[in-house]
Protein backbone atom coordinates (compact mmCIF):
# COMPACT_ATOMS: atom_id res chain seq x y z
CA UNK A 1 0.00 0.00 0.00
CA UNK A 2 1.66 2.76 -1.29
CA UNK A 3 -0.57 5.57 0.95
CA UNK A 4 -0.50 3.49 3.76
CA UNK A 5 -1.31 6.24 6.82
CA UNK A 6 -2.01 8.64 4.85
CA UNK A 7 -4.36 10.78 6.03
CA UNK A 8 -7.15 11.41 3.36
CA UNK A 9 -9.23 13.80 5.06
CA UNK A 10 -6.26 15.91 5.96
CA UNK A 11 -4.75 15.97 2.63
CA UNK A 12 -8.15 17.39 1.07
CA UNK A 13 -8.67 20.05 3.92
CA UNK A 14 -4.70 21.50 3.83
CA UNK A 15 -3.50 20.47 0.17
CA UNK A 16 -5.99 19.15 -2.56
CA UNK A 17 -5.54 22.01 -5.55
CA UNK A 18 -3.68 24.56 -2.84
CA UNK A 19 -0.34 23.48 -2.42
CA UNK A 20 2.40 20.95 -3.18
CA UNK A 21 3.05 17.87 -0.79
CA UNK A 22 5.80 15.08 -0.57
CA UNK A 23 4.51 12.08 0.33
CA UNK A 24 7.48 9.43 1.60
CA UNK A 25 7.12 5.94 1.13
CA UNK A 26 6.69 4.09 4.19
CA UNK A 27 5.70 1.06 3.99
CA UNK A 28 6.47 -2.36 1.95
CA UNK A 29 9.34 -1.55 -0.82
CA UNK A 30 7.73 -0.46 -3.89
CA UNK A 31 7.54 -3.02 -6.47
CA UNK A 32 6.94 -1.79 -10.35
CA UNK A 33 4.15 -2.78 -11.88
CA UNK A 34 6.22 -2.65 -15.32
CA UNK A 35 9.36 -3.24 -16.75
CA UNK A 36 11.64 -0.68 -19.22
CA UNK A 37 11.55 -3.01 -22.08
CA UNK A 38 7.89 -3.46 -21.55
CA UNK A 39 7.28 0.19 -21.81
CA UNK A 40 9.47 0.78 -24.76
CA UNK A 41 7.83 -2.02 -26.36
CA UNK A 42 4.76 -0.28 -25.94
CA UNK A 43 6.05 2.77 -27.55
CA UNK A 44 6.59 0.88 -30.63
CA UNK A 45 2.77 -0.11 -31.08
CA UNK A 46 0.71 1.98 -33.53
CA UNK A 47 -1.86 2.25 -31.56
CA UNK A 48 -0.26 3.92 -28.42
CA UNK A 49 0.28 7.62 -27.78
CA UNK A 50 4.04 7.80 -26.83
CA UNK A 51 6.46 10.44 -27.40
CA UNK A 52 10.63 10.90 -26.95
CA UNK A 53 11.75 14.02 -25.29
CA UNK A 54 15.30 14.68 -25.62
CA UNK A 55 17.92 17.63 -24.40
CA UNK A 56 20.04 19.75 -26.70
CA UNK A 57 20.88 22.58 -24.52
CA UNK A 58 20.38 23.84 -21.38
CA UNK A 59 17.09 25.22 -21.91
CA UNK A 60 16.32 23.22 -25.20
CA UNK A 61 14.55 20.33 -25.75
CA UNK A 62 13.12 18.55 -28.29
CA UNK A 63 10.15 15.84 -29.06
CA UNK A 64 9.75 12.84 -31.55
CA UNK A 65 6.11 11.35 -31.30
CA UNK A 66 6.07 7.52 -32.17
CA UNK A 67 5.45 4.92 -32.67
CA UNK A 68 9.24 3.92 -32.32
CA UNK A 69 11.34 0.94 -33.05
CA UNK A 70 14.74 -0.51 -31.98
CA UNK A 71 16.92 1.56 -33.83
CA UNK A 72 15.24 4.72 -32.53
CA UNK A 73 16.43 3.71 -29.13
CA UNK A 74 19.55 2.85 -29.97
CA UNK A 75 20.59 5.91 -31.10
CA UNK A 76 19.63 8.16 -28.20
CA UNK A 77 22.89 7.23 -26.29
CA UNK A 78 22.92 6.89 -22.47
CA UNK A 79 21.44 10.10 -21.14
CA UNK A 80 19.27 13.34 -21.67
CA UNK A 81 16.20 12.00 -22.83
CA UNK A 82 12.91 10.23 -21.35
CA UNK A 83 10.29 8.20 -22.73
CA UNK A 84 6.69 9.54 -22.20
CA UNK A 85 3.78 6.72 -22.68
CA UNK A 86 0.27 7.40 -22.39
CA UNK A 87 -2.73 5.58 -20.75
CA UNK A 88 -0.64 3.03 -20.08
CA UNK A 89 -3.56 1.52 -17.56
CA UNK A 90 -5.65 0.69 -20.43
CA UNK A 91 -2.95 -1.33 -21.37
CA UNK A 92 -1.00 -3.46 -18.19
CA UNK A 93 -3.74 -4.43 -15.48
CA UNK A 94 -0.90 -4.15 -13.01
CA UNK A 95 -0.49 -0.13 -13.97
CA UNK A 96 -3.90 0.31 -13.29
CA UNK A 97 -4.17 -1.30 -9.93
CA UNK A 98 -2.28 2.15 -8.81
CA UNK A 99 -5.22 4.49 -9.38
CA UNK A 100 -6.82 2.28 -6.57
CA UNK A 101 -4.62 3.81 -3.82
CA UNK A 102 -6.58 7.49 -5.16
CA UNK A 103 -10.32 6.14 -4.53
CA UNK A 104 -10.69 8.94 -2.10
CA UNK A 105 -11.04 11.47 -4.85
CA UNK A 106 -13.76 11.36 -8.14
CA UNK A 107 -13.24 8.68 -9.93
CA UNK A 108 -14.41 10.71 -13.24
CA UNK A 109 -11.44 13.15 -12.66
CA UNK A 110 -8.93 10.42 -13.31
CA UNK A 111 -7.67 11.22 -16.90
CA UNK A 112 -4.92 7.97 -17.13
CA UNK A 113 -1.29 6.50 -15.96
CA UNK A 114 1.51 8.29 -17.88
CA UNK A 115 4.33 6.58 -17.38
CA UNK A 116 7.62 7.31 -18.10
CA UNK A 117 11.35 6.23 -18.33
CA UNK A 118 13.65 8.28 -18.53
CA UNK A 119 17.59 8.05 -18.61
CA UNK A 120 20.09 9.60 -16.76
CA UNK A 121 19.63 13.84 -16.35
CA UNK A 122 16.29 12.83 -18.41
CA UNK A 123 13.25 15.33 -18.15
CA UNK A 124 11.21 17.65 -20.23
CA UNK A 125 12.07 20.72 -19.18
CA UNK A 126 10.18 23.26 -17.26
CA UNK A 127 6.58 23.44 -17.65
CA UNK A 128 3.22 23.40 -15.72
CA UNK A 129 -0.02 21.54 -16.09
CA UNK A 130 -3.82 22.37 -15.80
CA UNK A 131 -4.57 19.27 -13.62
CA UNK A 132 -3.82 17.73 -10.83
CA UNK A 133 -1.03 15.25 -10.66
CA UNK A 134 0.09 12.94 -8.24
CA UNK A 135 3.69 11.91 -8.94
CA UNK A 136 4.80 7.97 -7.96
CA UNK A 137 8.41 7.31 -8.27
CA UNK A 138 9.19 3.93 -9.54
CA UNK A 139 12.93 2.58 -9.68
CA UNK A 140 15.41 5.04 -9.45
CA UNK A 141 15.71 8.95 -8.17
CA UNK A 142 14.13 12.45 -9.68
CA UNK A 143 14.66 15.25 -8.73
CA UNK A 144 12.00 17.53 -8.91
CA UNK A 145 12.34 21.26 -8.80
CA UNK A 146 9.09 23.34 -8.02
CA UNK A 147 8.09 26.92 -8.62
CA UNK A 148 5.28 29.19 -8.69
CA UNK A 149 1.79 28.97 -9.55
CA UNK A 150 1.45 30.09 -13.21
CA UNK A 151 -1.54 31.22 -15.60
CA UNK A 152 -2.12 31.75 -19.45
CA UNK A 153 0.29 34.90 -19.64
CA UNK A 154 3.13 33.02 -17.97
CA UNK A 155 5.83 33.47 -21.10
CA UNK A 156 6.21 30.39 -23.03
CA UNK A 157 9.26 29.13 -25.17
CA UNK A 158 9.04 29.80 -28.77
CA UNK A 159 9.62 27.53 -31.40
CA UNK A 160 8.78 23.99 -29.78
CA UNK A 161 5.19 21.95 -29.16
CA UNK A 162 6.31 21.21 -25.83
CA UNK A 163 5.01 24.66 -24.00
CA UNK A 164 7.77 25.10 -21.91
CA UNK A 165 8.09 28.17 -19.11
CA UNK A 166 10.63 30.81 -20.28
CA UNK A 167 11.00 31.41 -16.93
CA UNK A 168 11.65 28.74 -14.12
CA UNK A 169 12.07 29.91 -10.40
CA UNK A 170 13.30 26.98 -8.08
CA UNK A 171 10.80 27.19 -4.91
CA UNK A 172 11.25 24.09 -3.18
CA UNK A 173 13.34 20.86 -3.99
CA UNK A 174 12.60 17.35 -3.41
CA UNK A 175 14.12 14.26 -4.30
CA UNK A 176 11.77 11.31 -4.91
CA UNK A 177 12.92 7.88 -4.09
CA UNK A 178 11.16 4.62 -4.97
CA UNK A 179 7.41 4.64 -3.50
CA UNK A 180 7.51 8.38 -3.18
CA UNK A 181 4.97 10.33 -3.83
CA UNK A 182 4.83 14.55 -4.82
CA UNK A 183 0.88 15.85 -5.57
CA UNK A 184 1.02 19.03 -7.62
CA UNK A 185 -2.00 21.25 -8.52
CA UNK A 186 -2.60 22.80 -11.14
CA UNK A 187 -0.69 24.87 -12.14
CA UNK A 188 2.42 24.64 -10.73
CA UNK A 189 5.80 24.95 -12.32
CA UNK A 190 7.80 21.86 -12.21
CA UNK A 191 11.03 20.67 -13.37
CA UNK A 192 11.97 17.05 -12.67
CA UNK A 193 15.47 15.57 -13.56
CA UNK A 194 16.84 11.56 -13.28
CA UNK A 195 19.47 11.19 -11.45
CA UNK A 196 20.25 7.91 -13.09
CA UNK A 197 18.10 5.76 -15.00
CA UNK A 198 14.31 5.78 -13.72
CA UNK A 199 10.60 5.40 -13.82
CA UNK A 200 7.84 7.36 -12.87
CA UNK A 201 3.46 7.18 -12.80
CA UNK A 202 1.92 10.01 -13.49
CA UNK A 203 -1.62 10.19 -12.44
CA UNK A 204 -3.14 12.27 -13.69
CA UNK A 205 -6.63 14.21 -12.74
CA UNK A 206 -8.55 16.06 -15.56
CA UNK A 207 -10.49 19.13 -14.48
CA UNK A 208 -12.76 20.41 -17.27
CA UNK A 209 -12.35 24.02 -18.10
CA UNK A 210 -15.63 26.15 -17.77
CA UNK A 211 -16.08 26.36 -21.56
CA UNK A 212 -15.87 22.26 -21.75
CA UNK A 213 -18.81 22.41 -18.83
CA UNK A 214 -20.86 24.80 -20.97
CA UNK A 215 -20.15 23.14 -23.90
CA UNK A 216 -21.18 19.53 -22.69
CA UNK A 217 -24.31 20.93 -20.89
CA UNK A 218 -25.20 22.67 -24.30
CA UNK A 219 -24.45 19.14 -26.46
CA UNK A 220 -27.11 17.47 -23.79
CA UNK A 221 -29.18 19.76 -24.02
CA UNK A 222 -29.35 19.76 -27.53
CA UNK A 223 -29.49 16.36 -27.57
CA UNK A 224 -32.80 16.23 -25.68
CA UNK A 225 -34.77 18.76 -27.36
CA UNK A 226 -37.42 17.03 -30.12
CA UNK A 227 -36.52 17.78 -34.27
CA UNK A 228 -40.02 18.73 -34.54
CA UNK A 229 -39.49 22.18 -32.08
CA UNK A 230 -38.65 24.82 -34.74
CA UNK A 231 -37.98 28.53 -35.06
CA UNK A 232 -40.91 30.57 -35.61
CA UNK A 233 -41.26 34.34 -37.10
């Protein structure tokens, strides 16, 4: 039980879409639910989202979208990039069993299981999310750097699909260790880095902007209303 103690109601009261929390694994080691092969042989099905993101430069990086195959691996080298799969718990039962230790939030918020690998100084750069995320380090270490809460006219980098902060203040600093946990809300600017090869699940939580609301109450609504009801002059 990877949330074993943890206190639920607390954690909604103090931290649920306020602030950032490290949760340290306490309990039995953690045990991944899947393998690197397995995920990179995922990444070379046509059917799967999956994507590459590499480093070039300090504050450069760059994406490849697959699906991949073996040569595509082997000429990334030994560090500075990370493999990014998607929905991976529609696809290994034992990936899915983690969004059971979250069953004290929606269910209909959870979005899927990204999970990714990613190789020594790995990461994507700086960048925030409009969700919430709960972060479960699998084998390895990350290093996550967090910043500030950011909006729509935080200053993106140019040139790339990856959205990436121009800006990146370092806030806090954790280092996530196998079973760890770090919860981020919305929002918030985060950096993470591999210090050595590593895994991580990324839960995500989707929360629907007010436009998607109004435009899935309008789509039911229209859905209900009989052909036969016309506009009259």
């Amino acid at each position: 039980m990877i949330l074993e103690g943890f206190d639920h109601d607390e954690f909604l009261a103090t931290y649920w879409q306020r602030q950032p929390l490290l949760i340290k694994h306490t309990g039995e080691p953690f045990a991944d639910p899947i393998e690197p092969d397995d995920l990179a042989g995922l990444a070379c099905e046509e059917t799967v989202e999956s994507r590459i993101v590499a480093k070039c430069s300090d504050r450069r990086w760059q994406i490849s979208h697959g699906p991949f195959d073996v040569a595509d691996f082997a000429g990334l080298g030994e560090k500075d990039w990370t493999l990014l799969v998607q929905a991976v718990d529609q696809l290994d039962p034992d990936v899915a069993l983690l969004k059971g230790h979250f069953d004290f939030l929606p269910g209909w918020r959870i979005d899927d299981v990204m999970v990714s690998y990613a190789s020594t100084d790995g990461g994507v750069g700086p960048h925030y999310d409009q969700y919430d995320v709960f972060l479960i380090q699998g084998m390895g270490k990350r290093r996550w750097k967090i910043g500030g809460r950011c909006d729509s006219t935080s200053p993106l980098q140019e040139g790339t699909e990856l959205r990436l902060l121009q800006e990146f203040t370092t806030v806090q600093e954790v280092v996530l260790e196998p079973g760890d946990i770090l919860y981020l809300p919305p929002r918030y600017a985060h950096h993470g880095i591999s210090l050595g090869e590593s895994l991580c699940y990324s839960i995500g939580f989707r929360a629907p902007s007010f436009a998607d609301l109004l435009q899935g109450f309008s789509d039911e609504l229209a859905d209900s209303l009989n052909e036969d009801r016309r506009f009259e002059d």
